[in-house]
PDB file of N, CA and C in Angstrom:
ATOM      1  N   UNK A   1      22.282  -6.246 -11.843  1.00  0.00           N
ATOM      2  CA  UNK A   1      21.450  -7.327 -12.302  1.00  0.00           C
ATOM      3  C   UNK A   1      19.962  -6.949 -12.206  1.00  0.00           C
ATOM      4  N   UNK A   2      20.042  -6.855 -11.081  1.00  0.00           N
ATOM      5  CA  UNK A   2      18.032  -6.142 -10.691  1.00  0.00           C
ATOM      6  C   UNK A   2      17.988  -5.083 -11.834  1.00  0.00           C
ATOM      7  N   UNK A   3      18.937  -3.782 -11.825  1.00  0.00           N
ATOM      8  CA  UNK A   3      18.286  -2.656 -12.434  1.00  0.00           C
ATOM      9  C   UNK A   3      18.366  -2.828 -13.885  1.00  0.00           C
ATOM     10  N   UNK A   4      19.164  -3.849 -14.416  1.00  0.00           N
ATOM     11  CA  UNK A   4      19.189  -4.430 -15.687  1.00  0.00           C
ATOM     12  C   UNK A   4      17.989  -5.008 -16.322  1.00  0.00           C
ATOM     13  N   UNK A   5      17.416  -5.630 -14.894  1.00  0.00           N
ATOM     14  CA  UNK A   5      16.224  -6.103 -15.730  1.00  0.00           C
ATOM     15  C   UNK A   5      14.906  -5.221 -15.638  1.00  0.00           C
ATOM     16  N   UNK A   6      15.147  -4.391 -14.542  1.00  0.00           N
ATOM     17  CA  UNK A   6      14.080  -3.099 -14.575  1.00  0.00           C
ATOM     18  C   UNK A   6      14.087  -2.219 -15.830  1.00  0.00           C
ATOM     19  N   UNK A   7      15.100  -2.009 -15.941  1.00  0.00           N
ATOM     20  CA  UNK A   7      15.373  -1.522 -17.512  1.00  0.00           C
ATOM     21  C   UNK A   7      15.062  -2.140 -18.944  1.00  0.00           C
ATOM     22  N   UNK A   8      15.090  -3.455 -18.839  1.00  0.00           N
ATOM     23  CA  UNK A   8      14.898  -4.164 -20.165  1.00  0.00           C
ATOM     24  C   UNK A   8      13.389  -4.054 -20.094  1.00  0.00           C
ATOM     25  N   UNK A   9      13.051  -4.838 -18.774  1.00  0.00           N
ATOM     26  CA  UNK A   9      11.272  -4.922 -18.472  1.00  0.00           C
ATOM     27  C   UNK A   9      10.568  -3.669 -19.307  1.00  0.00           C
ATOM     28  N   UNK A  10      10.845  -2.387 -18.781  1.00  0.00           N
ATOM     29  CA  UNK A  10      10.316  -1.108 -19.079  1.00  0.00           C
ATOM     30  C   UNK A  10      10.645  -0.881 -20.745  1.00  0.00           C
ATOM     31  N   UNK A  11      11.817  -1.714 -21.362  1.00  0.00           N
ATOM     32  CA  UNK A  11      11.601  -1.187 -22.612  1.00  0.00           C
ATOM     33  C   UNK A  11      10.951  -1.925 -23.594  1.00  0.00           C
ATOM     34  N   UNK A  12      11.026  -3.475 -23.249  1.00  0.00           N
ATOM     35  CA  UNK A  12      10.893  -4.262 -23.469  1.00  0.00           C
ATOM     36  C   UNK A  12       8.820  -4.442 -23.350  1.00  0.00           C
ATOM     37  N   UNK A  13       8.390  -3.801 -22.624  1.00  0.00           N
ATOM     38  CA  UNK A  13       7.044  -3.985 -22.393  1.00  0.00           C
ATOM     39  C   UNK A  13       6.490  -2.252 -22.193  1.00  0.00           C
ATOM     40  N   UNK A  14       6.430  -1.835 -23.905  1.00  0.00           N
ATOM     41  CA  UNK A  14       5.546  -0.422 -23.127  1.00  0.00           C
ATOM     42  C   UNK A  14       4.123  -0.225 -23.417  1.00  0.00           C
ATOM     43  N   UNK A  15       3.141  -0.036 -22.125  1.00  0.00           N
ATOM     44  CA  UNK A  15       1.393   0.126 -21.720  1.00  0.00           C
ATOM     45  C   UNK A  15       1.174   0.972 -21.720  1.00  0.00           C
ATOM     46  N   UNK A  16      -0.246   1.254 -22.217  1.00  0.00           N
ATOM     47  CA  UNK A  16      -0.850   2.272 -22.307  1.00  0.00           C
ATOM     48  C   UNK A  16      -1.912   2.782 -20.872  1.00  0.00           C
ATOM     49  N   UNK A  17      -2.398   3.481 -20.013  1.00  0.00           N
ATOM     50  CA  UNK A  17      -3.135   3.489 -18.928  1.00  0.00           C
ATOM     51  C   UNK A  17      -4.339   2.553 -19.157  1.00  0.00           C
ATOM     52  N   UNK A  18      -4.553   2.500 -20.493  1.00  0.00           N
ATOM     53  CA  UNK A  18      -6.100   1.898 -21.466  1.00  0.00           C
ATOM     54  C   UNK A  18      -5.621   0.659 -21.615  1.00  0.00           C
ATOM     55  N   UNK A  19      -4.595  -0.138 -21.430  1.00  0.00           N
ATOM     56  CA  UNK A  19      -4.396  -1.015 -21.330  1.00  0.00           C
ATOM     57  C   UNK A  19      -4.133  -1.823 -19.835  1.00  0.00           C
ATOM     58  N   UNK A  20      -3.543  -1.109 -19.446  1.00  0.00           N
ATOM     59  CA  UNK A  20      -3.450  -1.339 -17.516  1.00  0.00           C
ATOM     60  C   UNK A  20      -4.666  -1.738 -17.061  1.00  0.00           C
ATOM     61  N   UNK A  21      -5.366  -0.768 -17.314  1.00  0.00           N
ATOM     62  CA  UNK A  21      -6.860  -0.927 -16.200  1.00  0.00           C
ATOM     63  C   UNK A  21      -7.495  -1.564 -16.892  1.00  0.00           C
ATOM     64  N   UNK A  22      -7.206  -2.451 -18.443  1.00  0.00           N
ATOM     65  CA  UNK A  22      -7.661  -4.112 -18.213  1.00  0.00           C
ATOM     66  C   UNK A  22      -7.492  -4.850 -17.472  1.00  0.00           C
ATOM     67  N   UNK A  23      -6.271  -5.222 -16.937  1.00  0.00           N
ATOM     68  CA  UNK A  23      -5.081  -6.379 -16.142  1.00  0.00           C
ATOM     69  C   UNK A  23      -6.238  -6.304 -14.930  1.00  0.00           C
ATOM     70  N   UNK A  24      -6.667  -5.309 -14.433  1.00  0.00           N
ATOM     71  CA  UNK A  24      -7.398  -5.895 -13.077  1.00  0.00           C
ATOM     72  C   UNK A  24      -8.538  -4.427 -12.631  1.00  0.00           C
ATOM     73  N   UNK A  25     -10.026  -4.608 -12.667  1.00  0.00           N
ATOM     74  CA  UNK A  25     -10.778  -4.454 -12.196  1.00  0.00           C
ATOM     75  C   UNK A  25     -10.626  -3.106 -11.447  1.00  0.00           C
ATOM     76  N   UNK A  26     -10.730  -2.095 -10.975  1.00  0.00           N
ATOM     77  CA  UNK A  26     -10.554  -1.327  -9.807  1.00  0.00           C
ATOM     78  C   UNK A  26     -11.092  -1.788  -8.794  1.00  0.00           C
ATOM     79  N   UNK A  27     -12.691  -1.960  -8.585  1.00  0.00           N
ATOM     80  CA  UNK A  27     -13.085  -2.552  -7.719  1.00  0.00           C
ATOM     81  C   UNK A  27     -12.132  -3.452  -6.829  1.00  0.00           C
ATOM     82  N   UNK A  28     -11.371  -4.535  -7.471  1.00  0.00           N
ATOM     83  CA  UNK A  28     -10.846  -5.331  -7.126  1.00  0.00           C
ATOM     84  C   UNK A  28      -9.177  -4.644  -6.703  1.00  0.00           C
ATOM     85  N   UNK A  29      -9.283  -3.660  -6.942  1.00  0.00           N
ATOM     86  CA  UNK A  29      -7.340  -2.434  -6.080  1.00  0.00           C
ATOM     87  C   UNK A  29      -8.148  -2.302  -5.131  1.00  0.00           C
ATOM     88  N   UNK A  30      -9.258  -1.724  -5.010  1.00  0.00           N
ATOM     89  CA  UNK A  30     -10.441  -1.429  -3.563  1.00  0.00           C
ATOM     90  C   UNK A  30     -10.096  -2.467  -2.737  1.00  0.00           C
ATOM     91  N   UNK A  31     -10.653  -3.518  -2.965  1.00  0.00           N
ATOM     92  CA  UNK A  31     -10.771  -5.046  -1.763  1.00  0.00           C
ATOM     93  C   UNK A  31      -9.790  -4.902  -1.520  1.00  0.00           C
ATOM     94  N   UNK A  32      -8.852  -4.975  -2.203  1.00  0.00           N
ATOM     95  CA  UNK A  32      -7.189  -5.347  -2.085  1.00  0.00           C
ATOM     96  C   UNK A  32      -6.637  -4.603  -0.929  1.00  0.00           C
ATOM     97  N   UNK A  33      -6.926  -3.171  -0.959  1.00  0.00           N
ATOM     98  CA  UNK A  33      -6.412  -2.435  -0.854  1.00  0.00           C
ATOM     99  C   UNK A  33      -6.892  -2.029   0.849  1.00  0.00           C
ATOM    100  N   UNK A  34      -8.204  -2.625   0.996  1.00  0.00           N
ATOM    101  CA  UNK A  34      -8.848  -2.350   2.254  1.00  0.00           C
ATOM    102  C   UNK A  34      -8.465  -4.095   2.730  1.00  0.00           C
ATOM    103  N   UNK A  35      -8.510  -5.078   2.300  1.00  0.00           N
ATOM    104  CA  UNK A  35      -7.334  -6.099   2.568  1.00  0.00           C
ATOM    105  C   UNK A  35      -6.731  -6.385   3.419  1.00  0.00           C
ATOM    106  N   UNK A  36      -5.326  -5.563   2.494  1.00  0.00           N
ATOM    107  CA  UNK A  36      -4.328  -5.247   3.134  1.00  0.00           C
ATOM    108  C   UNK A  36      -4.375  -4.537   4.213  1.00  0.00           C
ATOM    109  N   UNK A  37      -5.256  -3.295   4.437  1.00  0.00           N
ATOM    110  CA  UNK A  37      -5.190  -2.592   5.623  1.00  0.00           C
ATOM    111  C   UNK A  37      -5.544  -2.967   6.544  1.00  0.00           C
ATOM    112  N   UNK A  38      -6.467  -4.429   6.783  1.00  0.00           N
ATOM    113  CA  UNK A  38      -7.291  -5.004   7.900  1.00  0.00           C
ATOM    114  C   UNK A  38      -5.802  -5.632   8.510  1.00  0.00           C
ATOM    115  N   UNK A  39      -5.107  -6.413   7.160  1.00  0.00           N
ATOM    116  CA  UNK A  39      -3.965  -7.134   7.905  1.00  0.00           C
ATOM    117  C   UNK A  39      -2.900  -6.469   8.606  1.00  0.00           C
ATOM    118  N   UNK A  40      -2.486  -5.144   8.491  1.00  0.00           N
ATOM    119  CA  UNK A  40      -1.670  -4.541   8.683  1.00  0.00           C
ATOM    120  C   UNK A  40      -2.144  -3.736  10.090  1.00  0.00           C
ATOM    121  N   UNK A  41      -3.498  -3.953  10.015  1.00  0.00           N
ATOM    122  CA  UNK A  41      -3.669  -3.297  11.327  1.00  0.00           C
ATOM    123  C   UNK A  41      -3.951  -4.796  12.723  1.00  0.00           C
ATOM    124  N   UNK A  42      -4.402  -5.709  12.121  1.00  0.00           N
ATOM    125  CA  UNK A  42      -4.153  -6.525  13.008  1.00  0.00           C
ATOM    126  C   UNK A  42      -3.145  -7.107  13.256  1.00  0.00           C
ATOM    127  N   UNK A  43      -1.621  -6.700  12.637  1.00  0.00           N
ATOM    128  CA  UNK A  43      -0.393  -6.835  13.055  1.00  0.00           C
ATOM    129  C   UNK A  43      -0.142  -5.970  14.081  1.00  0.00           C
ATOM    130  N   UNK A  44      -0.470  -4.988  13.526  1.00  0.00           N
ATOM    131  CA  UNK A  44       0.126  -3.538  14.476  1.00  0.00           C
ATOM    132  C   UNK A  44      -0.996  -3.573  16.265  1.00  0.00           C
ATOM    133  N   UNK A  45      -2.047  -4.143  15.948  1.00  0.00           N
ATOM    134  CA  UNK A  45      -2.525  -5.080  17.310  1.00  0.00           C
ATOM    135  C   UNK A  45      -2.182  -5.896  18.218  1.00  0.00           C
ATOM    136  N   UNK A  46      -2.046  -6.748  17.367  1.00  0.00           N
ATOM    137  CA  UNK A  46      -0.771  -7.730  18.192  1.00  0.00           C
ATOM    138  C   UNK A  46       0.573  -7.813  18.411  1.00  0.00           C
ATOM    139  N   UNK A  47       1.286  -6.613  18.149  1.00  0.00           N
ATOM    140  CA  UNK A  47       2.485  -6.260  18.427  1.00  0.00           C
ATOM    141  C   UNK A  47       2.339  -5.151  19.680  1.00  0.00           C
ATOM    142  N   UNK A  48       1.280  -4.538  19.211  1.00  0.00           N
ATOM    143  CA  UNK A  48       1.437  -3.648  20.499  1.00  0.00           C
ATOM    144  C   UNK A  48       0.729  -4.042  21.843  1.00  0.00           C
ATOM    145  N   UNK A  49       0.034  -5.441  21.778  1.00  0.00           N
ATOM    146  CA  UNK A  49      -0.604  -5.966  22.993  1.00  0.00           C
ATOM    147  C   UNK A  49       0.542  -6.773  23.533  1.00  0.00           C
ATOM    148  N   UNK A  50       1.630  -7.703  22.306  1.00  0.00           N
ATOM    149  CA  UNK A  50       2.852  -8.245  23.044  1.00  0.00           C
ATOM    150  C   UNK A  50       3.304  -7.236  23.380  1.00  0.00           C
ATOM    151  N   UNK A  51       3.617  -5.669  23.328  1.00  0.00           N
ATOM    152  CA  UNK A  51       4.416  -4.891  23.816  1.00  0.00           C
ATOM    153  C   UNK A  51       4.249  -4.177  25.137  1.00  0.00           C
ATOM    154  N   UNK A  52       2.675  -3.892  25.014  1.00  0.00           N
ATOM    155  CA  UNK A  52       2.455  -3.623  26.455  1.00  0.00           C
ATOM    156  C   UNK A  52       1.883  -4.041  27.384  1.00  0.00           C
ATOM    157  N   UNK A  53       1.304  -5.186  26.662  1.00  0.00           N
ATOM    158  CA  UNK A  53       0.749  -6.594  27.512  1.00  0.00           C
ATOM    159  C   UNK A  53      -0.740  -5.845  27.400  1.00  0.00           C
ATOM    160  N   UNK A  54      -1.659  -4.904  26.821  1.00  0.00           N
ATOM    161  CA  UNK A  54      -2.898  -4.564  27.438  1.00  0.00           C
ATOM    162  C   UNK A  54      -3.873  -4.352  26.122  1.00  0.00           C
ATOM    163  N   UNK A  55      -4.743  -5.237  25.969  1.00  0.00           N
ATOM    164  CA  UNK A  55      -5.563  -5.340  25.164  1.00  0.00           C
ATOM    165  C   UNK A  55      -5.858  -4.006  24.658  1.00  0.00           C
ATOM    166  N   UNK A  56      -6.818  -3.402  25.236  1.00  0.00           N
ATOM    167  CA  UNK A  56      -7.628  -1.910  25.339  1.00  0.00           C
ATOM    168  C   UNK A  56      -6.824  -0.869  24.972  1.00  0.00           C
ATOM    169  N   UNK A  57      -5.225  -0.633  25.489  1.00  0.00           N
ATOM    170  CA  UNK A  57      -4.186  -0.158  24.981  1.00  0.00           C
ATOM    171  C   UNK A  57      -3.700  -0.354  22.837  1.00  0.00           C
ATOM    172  N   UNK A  58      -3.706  -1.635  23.371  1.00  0.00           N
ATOM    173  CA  UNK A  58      -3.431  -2.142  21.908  1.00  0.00           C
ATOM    174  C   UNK A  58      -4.188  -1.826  20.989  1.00  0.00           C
ATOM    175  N   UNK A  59      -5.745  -2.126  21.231  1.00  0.00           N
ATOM    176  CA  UNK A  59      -6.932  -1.504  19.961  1.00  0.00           C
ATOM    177  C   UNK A  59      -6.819   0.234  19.639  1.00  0.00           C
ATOM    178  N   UNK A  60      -6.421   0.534  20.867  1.00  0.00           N
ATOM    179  CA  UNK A  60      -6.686   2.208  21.016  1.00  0.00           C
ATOM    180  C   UNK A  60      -5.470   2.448  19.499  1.00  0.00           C
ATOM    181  N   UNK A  61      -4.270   2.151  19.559  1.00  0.00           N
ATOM    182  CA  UNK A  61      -2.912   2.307  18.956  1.00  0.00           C
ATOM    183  C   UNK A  61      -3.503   1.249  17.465  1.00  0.00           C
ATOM    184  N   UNK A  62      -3.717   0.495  17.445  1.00  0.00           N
ATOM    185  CA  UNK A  62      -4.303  -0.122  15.830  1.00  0.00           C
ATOM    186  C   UNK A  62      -5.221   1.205  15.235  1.00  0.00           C
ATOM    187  N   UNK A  63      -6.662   1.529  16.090  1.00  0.00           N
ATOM    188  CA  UNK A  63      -7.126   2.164  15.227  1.00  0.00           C
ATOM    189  C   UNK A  63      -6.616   3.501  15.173  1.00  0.00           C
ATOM    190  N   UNK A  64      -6.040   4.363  15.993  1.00  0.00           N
ATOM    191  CA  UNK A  64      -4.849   5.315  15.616  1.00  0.00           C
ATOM    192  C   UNK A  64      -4.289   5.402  14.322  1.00  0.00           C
ATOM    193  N   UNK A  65      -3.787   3.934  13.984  1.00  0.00           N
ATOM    194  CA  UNK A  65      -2.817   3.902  13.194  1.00  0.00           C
ATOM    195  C   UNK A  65      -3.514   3.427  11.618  1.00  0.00           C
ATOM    196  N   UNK A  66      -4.538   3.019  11.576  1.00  0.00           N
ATOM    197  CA  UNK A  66      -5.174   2.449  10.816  1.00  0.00           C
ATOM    198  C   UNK A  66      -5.651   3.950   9.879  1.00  0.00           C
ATOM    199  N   UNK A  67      -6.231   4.595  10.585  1.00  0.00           N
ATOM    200  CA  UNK A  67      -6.609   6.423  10.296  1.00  0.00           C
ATOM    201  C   UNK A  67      -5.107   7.194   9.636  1.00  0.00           C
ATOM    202  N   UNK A  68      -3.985   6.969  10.398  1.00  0.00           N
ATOM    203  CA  UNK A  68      -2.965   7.671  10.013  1.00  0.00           C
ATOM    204  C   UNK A  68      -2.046   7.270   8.715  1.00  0.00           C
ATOM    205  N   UNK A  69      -1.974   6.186   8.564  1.00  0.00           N
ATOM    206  CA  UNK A  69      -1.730   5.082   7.972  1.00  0.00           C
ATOM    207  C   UNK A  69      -2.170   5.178   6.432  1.00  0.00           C
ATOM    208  N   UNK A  70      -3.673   5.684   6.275  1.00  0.00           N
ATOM    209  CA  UNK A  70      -4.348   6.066   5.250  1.00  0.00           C
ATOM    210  C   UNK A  70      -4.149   7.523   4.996  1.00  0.00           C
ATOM    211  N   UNK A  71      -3.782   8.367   5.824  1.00  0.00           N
ATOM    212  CA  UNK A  71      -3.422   9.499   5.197  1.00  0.00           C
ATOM    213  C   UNK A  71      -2.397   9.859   4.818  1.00  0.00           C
ATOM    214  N   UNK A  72      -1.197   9.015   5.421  1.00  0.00           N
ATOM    215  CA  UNK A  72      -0.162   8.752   5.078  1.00  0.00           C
ATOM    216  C   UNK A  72      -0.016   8.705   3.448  1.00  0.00           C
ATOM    217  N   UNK A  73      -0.243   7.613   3.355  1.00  0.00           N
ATOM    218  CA  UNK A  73      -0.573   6.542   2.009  1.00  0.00           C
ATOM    219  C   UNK A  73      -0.951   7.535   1.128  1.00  0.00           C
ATOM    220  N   UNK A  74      -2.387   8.449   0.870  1.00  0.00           N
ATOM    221  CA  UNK A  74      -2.804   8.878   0.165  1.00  0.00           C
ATOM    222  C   UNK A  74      -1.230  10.573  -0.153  1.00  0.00           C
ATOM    223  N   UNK A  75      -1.117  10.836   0.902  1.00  0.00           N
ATOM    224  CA  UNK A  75      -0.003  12.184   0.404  1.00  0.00           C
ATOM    225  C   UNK A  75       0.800  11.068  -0.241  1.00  0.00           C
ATOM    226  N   UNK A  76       1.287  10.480   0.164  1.00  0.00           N
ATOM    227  CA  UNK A  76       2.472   9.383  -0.255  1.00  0.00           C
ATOM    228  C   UNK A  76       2.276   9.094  -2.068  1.00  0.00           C
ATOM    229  N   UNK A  77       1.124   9.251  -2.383  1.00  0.00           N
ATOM    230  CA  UNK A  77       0.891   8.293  -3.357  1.00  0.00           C
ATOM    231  C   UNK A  77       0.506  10.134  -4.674  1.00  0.00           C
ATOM    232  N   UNK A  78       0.504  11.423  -3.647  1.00  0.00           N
ATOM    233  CA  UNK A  78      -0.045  12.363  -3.884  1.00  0.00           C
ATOM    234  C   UNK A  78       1.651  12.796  -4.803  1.00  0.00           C
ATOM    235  N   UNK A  79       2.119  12.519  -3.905  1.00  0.00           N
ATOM    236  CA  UNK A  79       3.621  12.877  -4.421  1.00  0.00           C
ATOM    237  C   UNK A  79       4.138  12.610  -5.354  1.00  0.00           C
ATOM    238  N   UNK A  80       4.383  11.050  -5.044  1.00  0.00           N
ATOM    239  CA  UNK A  80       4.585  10.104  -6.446  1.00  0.00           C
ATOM    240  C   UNK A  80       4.121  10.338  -7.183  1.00  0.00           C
ATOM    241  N   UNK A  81       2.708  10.614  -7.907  1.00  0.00           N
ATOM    242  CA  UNK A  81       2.466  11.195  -9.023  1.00  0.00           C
ATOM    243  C   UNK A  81       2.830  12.650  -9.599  1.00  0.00           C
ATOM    244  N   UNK A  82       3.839  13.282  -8.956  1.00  0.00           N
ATOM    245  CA  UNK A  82       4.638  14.565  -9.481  1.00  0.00           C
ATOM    246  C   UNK A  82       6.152  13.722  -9.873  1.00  0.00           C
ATOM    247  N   UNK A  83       6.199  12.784  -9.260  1.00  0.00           N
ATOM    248  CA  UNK A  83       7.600  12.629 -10.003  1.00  0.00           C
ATOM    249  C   UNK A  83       7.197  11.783 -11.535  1.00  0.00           C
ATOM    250  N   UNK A  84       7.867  12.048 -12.229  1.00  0.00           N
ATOM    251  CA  UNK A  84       7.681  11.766 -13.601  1.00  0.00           C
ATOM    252  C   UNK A  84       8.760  10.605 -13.913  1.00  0.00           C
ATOM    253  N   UNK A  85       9.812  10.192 -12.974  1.00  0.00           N
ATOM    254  CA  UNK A  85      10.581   8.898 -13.171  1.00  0.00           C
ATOM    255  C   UNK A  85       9.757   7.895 -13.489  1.00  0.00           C
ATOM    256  N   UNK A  86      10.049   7.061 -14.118  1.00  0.00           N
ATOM    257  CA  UNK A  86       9.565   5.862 -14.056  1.00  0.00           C
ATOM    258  C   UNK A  86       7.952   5.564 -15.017  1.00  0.00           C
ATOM    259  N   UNK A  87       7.550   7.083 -15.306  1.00  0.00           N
ATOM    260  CA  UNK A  87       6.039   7.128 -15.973  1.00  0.00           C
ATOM    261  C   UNK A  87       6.233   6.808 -17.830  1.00  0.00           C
TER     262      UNK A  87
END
């Protein structure tokens, strides 16, 4: 059912890159994108202060992860653009 409609979607709707980067701003993948990372690191804050009970502990392990997190992301995203599925 899902991949049925992933399939129709994709044939059913084909974009050009010159058309994409109408739909939304870059600037605005930026905010988004730094956003998301504020929220994701003040999760990963407060999980690790419920975990080890220690504030100072907890910030140390957010911004750790906040750094790794982004380099992650960027190989991650380095990759994906060699696979040609889905393009």
């Amino acid at each position: 059912m899902i991949a049925d409609q992933l399939i129709l979607d994709k044939e059913n709707t084909k974009t050009t890159y010159k058309e994409d980067s109408k739909s939304e701003d870059p600037r605005r993948s930026i905010v988004k994108s730094i956003s998301w990372r504020i929220i994701g690191t003040i999760d990963t804050v407060i999980i690790s202060w419920l975990v080890t009970g220690t504030l100072k502990l907890a910030f140390s392990i957010g911004v750790v992860e906040l750094f790794t997190k982004m380099i992650l992301y960027f190989f991650h995203e380095r990759m994906w653009n060699k696979i040609k599925w889905g393009k």
